[in-house]
N, C-alpha and C. Protein backbone atom coordinates (compact mmCIF):
# COMPACT_ATOMS: atom_id res chain seq x y z
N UNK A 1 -12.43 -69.41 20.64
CA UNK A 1 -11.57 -68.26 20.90
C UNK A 1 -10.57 -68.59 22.01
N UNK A 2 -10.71 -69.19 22.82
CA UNK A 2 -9.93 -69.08 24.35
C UNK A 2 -8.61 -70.42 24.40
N UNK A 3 -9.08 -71.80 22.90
CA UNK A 3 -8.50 -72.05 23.13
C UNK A 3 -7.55 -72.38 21.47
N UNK A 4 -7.58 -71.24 20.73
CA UNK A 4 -7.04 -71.39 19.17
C UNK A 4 -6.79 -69.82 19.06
N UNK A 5 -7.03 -69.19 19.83
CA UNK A 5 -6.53 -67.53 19.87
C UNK A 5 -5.20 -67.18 20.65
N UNK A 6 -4.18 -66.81 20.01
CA UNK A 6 -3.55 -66.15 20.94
C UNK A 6 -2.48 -64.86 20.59
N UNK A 7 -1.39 -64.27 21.37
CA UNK A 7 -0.80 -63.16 20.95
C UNK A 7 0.19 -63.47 19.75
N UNK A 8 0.54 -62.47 19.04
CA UNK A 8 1.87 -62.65 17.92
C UNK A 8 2.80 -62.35 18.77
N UNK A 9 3.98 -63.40 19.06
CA UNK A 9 5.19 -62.69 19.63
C UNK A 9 6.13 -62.23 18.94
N UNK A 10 7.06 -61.46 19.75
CA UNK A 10 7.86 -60.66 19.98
C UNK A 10 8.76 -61.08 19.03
N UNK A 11 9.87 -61.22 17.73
CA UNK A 11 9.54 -59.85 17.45
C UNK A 11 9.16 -59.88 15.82
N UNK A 12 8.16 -60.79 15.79
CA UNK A 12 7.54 -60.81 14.16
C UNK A 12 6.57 -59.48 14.13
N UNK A 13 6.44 -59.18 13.11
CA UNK A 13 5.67 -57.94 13.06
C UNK A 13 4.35 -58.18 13.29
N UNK A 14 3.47 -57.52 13.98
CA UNK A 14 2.34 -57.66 14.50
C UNK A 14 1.91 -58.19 16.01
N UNK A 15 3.26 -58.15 16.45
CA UNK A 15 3.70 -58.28 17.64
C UNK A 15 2.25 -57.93 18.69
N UNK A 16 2.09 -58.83 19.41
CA UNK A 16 0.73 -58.53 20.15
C UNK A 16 -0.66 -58.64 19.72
N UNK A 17 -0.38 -58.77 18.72
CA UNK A 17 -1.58 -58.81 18.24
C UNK A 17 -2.81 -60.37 18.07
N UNK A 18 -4.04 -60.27 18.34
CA UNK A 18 -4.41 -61.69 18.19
C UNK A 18 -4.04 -62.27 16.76
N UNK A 19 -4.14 -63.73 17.25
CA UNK A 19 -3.66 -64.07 15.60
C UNK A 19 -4.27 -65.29 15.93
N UNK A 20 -4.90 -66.21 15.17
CA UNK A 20 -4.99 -67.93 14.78
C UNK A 20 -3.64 -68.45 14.45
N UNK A 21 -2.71 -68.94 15.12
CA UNK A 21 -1.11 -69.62 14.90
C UNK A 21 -1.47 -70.59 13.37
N UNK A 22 -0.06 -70.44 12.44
CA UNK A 22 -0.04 -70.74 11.75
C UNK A 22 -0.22 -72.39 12.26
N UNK A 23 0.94 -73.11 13.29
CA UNK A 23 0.95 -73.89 13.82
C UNK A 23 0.09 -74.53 14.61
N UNK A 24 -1.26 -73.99 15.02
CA UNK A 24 -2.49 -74.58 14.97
C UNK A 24 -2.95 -74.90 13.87
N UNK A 25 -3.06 -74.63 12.70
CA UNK A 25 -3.25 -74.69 11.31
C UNK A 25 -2.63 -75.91 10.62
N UNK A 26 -1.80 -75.87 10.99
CA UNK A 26 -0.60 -77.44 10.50
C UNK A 26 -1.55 -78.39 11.00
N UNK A 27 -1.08 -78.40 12.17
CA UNK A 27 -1.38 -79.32 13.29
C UNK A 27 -2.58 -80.05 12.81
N UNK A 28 -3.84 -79.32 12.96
CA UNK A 28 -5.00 -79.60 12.66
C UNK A 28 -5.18 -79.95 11.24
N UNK A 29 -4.74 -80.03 10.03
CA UNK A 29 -4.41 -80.34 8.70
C UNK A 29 -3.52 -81.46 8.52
N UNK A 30 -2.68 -81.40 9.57
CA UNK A 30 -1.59 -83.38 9.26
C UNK A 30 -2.72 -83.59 10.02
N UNK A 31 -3.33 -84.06 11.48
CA UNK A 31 -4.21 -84.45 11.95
C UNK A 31 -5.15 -85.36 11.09
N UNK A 32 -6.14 -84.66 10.72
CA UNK A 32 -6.64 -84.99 9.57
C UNK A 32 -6.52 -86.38 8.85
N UNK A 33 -4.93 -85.97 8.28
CA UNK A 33 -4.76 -87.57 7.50
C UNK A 33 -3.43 -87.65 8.29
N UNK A 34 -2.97 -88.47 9.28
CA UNK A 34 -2.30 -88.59 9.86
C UNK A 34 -1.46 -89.66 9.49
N UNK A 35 -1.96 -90.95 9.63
CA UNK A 35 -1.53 -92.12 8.94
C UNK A 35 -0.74 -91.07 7.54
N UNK A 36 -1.45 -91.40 6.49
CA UNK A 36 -0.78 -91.08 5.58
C UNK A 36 0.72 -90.05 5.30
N UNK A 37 0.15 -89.33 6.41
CA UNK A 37 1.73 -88.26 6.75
C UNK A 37 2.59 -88.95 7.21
N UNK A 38 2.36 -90.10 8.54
CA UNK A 38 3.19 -91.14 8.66
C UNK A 38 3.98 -92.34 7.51
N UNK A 39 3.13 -92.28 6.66
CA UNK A 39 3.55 -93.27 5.65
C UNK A 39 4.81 -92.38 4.70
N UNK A 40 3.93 -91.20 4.17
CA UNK A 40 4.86 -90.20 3.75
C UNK A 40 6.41 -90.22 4.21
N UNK A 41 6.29 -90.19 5.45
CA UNK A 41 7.86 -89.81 5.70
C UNK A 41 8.59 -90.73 6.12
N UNK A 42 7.99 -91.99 6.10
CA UNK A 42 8.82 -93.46 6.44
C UNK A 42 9.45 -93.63 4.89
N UNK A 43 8.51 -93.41 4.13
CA UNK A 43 8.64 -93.72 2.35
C UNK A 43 9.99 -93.04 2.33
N UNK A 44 9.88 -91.61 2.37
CA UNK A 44 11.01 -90.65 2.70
C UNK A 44 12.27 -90.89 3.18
N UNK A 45 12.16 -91.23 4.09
CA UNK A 45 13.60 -91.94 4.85
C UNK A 45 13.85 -93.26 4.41
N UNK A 46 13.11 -94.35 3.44
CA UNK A 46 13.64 -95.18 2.37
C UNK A 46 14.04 -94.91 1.24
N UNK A 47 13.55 -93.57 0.77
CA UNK A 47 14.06 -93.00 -0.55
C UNK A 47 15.37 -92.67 0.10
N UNK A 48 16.05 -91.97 0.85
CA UNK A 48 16.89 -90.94 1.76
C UNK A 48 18.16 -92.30 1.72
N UNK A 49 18.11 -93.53 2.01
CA UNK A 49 18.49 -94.93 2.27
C UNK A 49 18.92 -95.64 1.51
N UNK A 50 18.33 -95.66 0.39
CA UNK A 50 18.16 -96.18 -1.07
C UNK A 50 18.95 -94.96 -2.16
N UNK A 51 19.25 -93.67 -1.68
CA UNK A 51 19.80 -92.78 -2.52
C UNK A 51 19.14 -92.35 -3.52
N UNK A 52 17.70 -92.38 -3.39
CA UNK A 52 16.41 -92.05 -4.23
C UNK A 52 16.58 -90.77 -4.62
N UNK A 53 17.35 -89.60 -4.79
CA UNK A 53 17.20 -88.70 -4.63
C UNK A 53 15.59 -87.68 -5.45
N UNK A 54 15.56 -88.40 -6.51
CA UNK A 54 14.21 -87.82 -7.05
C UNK A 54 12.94 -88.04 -6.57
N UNK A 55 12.72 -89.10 -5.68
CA UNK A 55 11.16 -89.10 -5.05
C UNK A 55 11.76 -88.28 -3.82
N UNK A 56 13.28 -88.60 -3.04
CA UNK A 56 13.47 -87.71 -1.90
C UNK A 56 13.21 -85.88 -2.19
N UNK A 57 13.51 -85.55 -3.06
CA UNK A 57 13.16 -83.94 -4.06
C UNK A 57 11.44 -84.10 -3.62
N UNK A 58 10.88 -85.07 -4.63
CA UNK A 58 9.39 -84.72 -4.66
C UNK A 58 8.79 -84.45 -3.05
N UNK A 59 9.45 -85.52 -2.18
CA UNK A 59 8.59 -85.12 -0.72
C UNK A 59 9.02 -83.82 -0.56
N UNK A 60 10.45 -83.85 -0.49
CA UNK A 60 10.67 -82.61 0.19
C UNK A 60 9.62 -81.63 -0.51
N UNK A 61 9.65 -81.20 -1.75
CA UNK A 61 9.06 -80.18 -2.52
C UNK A 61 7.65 -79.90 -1.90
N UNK A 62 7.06 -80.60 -1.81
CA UNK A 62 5.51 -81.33 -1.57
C UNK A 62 5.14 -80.88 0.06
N UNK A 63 6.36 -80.83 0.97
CA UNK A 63 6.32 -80.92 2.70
C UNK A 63 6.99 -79.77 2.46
N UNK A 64 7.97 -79.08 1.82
CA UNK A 64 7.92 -77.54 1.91
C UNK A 64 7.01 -76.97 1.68
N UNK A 65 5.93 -76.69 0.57
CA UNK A 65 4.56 -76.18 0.57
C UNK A 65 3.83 -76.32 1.45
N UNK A 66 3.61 -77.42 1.52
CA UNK A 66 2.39 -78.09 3.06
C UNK A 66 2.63 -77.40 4.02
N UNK A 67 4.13 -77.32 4.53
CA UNK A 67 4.20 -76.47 5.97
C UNK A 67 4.63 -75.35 5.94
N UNK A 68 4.24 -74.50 4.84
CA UNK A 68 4.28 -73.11 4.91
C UNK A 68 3.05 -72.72 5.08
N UNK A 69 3.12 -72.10 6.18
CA UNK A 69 1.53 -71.31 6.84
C UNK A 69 1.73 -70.22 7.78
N UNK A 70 0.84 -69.86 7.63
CA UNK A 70 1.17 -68.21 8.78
C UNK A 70 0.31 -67.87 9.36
N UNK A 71 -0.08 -66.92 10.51
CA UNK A 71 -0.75 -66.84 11.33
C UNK A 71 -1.82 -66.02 10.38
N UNK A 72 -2.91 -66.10 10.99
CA UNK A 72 -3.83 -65.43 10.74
C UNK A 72 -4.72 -64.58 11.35
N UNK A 73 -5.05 -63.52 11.08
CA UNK A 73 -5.70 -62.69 12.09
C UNK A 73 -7.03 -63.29 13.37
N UNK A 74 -6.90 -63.00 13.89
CA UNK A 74 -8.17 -63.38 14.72
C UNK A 74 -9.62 -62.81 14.43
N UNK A 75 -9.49 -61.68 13.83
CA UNK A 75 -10.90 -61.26 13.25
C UNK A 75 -11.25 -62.18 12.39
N UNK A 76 -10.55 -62.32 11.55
CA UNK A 76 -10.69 -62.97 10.08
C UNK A 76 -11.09 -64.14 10.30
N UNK A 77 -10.35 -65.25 11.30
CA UNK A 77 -10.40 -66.60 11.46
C UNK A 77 -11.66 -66.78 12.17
N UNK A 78 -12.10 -65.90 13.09
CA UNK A 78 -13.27 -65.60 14.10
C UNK A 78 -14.61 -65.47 13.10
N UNK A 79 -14.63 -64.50 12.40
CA UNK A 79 -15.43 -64.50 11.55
C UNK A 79 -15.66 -65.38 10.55
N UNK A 80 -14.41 -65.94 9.80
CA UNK A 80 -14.92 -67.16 8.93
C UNK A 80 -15.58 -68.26 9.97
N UNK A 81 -15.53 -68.79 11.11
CA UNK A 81 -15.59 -69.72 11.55
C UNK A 81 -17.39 -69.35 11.93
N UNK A 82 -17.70 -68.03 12.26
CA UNK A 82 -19.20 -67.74 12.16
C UNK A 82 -19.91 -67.95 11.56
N UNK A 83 -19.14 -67.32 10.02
CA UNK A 83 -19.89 -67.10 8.60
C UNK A 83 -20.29 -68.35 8.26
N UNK A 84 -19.42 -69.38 8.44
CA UNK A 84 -19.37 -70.69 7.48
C UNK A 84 -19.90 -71.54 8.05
N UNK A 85 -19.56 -71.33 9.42
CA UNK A 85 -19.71 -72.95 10.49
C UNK A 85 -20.45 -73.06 11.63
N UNK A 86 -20.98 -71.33 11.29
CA UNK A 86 -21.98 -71.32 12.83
C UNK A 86 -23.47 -71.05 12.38
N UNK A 87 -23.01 -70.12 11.73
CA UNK A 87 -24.75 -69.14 10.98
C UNK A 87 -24.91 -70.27 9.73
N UNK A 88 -23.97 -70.98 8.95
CA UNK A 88 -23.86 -71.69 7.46
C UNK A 88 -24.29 -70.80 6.86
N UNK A 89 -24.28 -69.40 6.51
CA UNK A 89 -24.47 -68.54 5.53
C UNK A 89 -24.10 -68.76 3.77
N UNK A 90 -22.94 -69.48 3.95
CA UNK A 90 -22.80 -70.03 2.20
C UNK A 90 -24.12 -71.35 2.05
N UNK A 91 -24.13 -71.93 2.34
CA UNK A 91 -25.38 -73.15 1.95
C UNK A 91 -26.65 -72.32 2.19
N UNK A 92 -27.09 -71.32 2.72
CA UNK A 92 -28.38 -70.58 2.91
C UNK A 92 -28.54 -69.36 2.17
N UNK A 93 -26.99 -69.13 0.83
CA UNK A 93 -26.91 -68.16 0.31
C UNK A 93 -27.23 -67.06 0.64
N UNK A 94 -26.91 -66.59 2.05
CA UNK A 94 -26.60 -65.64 2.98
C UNK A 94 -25.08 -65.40 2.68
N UNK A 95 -24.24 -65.50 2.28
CA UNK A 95 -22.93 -64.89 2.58
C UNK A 95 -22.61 -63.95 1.54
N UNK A 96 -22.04 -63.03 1.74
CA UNK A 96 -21.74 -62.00 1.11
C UNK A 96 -20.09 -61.41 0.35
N UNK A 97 -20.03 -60.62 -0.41
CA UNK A 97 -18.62 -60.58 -0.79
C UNK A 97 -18.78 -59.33 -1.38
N UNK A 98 -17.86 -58.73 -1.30
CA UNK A 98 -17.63 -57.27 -1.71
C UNK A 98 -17.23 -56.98 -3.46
């Protein structure tokens, strides 16, 4: 909580409110496979070089999806992170759904 929680600013709607940053979310997802995101966009700027324009399309296409993300509530993110990763309620078929 203290250090992946924080306010929505000013002036997206929900302003103040806790949220999980979309941009913690990225972050922690290129992380992950990092190298390969590196390789990705060197490839990229040889397609870009080379006048590739159709593999330059595919990254782009591919890295517009990827980095669309949005904040997420803090209840929500708080609680999945209980449900799943603290209690393991899905593997003990404890978790529930409406």
């Amino acid at each position: 909580r203290d250090n992946v929680i924080m306010k929505a600013p000013w002036p997206v709607p929900g302003f103040g409110r806790d949220v999980y940053p979309g941009f913690l979310q990225l972050s922690g997802f290129m992380s992950m496979n990092l190298d390969r995101h590196i390789i990705a966009h060197k490839d990229f700027f040889m397609h870009l070089v080379k006048h590739d324009g159709d593999n330059a399309e595919k990254h782009r296409d591919f890295y517009d999806e990827y980095m669309a993300v949005m904040d997420l509530t803090a209840e929500f993110y708080l609680q999945t992170v209980d449900t799943v990763f603290v209690r393991h309620a899905l593997p003990k078929g404890e978790m529930m759904h409406r």
